[in-house]
N, C-alpha and C. Protein backbone atom coordinates (compact mmCIF):
# COMPACT_ATOMS: atom_id res chain seq x y z
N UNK A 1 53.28 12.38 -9.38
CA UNK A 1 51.96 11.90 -9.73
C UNK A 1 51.22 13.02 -10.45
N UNK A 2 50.44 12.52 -11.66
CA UNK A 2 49.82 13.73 -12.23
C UNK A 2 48.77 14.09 -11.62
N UNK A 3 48.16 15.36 -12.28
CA UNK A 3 47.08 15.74 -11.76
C UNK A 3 45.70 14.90 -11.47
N UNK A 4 45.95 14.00 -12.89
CA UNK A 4 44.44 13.16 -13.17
C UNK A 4 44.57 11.98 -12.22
N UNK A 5 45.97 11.67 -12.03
CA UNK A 5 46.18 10.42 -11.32
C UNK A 5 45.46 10.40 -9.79
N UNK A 6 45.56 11.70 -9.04
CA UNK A 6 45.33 12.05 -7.52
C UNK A 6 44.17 12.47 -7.82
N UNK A 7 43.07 12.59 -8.76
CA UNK A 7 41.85 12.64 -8.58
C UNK A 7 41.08 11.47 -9.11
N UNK A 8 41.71 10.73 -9.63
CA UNK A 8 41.13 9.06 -9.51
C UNK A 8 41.45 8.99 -8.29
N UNK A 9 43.02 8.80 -7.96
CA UNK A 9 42.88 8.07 -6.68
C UNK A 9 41.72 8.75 -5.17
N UNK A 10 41.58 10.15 -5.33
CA UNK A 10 40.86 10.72 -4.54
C UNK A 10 39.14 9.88 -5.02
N UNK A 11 39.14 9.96 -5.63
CA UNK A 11 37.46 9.64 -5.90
C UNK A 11 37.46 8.23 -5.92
N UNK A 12 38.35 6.96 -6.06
CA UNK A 12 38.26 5.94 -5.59
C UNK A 12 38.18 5.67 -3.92
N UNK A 13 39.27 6.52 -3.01
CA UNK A 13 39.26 6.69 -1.47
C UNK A 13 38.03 6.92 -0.94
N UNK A 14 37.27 8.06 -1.62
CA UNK A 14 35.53 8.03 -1.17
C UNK A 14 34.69 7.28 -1.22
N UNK A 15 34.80 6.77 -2.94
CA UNK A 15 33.90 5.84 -3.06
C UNK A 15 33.82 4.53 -2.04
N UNK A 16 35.26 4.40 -2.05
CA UNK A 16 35.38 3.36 -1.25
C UNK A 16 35.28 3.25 0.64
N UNK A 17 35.44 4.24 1.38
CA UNK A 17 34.89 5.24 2.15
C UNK A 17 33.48 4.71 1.89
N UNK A 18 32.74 5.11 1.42
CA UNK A 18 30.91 5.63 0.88
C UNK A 18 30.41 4.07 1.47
N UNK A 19 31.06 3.23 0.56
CA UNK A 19 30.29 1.69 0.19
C UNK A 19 30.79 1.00 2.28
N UNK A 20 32.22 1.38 2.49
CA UNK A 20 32.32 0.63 3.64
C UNK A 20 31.19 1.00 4.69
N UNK A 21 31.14 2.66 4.97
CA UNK A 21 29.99 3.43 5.54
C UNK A 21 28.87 2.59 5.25
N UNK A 22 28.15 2.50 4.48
CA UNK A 22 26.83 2.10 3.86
C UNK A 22 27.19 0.52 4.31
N UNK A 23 27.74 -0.31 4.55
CA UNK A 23 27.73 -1.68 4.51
C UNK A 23 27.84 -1.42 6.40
N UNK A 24 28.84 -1.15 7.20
CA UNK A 24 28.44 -0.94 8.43
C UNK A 24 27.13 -0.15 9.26
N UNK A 25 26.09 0.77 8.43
CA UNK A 25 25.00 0.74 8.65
C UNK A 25 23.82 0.12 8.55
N UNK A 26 23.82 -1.42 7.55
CA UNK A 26 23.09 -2.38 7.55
C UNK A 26 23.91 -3.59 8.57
N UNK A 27 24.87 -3.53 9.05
CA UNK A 27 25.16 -5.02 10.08
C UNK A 27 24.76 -3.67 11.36
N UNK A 28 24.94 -2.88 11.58
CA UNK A 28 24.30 -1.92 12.80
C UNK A 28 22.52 -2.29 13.30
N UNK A 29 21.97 -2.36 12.08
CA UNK A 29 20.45 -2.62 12.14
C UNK A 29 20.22 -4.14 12.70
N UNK A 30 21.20 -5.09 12.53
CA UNK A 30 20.78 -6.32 13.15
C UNK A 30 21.89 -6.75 14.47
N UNK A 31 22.84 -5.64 14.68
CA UNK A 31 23.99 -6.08 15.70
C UNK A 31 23.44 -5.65 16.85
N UNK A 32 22.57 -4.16 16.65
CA UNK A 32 22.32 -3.18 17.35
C UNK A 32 21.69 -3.62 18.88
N UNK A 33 20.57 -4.55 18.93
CA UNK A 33 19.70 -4.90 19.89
C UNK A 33 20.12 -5.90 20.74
N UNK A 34 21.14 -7.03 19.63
CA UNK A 34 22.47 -7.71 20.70
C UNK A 34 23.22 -7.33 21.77
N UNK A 35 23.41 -6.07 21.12
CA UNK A 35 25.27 -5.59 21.81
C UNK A 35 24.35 -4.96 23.11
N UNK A 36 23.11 -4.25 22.87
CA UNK A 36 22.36 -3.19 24.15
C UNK A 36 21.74 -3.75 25.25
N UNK A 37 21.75 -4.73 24.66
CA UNK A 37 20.41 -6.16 25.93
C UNK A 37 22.44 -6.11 26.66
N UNK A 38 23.36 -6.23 25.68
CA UNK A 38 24.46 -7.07 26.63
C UNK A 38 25.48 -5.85 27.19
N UNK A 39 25.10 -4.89 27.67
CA UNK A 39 25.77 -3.81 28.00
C UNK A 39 25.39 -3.45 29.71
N UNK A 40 26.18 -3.89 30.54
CA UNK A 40 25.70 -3.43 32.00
C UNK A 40 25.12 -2.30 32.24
N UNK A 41 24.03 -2.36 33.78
CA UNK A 41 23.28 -1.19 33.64
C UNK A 41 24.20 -0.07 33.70
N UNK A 42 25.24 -0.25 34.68
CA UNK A 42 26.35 0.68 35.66
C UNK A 42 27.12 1.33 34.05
N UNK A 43 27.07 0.95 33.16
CA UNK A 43 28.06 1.47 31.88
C UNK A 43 26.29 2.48 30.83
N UNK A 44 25.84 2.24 31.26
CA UNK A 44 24.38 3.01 30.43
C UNK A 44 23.85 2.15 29.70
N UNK A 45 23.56 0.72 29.81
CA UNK A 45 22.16 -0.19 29.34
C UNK A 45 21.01 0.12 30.21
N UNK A 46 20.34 -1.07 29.53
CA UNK A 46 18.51 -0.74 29.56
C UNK A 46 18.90 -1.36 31.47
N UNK A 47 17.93 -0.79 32.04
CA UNK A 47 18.09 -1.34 33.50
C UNK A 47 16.91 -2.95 33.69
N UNK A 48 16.80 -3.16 35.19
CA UNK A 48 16.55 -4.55 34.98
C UNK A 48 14.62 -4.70 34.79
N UNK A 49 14.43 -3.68 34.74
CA UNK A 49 12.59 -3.54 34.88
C UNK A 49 12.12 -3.53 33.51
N UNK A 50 12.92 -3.49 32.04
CA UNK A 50 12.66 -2.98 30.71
C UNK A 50 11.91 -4.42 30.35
N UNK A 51 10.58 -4.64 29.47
CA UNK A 51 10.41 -5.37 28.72
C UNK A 51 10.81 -5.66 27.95
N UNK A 52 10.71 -7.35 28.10
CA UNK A 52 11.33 -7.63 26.46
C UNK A 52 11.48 -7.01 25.42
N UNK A 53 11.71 -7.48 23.98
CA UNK A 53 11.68 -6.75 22.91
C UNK A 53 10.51 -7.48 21.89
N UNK A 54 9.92 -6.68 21.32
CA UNK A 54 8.63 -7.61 20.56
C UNK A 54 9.48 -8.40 19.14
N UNK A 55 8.33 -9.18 19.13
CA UNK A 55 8.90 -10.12 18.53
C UNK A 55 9.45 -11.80 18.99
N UNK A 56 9.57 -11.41 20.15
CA UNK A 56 10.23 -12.79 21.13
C UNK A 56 9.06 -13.09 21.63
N UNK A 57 9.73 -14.33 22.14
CA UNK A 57 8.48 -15.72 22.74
C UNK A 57 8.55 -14.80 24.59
N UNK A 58 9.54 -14.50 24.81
CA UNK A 58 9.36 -13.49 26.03
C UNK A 58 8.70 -12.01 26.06
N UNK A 59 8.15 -11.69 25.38
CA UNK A 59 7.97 -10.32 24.92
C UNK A 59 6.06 -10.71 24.75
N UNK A 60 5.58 -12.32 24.10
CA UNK A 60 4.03 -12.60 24.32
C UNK A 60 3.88 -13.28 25.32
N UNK A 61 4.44 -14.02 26.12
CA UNK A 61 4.49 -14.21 27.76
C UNK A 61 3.68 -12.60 28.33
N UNK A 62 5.06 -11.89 28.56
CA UNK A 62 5.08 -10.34 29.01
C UNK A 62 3.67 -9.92 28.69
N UNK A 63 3.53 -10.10 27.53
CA UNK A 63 1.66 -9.25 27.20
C UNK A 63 0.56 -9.96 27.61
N UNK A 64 0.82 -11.39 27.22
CA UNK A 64 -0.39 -11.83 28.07
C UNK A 64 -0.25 -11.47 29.66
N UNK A 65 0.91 -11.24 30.83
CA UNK A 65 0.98 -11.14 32.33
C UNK A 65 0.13 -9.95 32.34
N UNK A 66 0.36 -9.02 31.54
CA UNK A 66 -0.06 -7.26 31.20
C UNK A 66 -1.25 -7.99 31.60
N UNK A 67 -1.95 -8.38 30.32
CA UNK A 67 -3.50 -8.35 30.29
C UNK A 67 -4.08 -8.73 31.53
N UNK A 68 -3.56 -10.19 31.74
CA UNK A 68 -4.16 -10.74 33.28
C UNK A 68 -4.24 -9.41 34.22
N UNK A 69 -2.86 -9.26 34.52
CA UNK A 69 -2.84 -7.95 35.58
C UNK A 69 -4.39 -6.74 35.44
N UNK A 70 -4.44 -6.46 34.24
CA UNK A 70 -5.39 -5.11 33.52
C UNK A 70 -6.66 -5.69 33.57
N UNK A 71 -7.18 -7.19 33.86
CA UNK A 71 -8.35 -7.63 33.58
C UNK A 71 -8.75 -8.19 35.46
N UNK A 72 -7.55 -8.10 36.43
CA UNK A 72 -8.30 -8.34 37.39
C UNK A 72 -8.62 -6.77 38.42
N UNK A 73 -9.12 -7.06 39.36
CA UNK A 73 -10.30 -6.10 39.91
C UNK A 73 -9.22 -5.35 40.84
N UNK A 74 -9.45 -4.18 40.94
CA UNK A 74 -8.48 -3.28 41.77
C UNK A 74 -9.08 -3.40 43.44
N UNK A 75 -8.11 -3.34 44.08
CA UNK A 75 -7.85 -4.37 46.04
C UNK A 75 -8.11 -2.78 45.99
N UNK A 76 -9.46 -3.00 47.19
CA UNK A 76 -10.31 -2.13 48.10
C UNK A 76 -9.31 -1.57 48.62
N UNK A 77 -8.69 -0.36 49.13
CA UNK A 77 -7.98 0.72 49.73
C UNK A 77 -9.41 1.51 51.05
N UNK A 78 -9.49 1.08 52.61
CA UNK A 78 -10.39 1.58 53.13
C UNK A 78 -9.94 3.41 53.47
N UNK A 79 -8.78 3.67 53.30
CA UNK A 79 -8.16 5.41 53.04
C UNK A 79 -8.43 5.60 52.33
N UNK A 80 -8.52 5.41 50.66
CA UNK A 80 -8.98 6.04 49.32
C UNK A 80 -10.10 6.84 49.44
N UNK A 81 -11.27 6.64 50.84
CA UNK A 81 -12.35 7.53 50.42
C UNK A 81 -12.05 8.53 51.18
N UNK A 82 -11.40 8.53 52.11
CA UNK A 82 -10.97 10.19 53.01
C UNK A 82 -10.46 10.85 52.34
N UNK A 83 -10.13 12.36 52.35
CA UNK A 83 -9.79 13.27 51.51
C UNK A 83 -8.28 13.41 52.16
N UNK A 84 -7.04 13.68 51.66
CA UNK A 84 -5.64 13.62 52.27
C UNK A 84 -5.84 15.05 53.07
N UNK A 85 -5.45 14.61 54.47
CA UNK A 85 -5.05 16.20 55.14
C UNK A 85 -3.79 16.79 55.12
N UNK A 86 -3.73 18.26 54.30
CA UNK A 86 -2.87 18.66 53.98
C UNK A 86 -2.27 19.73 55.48
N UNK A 87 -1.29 19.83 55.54
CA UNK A 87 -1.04 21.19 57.03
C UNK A 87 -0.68 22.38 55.80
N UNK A 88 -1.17 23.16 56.66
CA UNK A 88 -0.62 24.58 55.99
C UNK A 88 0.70 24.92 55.63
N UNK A 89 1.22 25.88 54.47
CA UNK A 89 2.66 25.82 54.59
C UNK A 89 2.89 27.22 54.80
N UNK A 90 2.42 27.68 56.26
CA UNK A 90 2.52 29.45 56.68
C UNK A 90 3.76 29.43 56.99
């Protein structure tokens, strides 16, 4: 093989390399949030307390519960006004 031949074929292998790269980082941007919601906690997913994701009909549920929660009146605690007794740590 000549010289010129193995540097086409080298610079076609990249290019082609380049474009596959670049095409699996745009299906990443929409696969991405599928595959992580579906990944057990025990393997390193989101655990079971995470809010939705915005954008979903579960995610404006979730904000309106927020608000309710943030708009009603905080339950009287009759300990909150004593000061905590600490013991010494001699």
């Amino acid at each position: 093989m000549s010289r010129i031949a193995r540097h086409i074929t080298l610079i076609a292998a990249f290019a082609l390399a380049g474009t596959i790269l670049g095409g699996c980082s745009s299906i990443n941007e929409r696969l991405t949030p599928a595959v992580s919601d579906a990944i057990p906690q025990w393997a390193g997913g989101l655990p079971k307390d995470v809010p939705p994701r915005r954008g979903t009909p579960e995610y404006d549920a979730y904000m309106k519960e927020q608000e309710r929660k943030r708009l009603e009146p905080a339950p009287t605690n009759a300990n909150a006004a004593a000061p905590a007794q600490l013991e010494p740590v001699h």
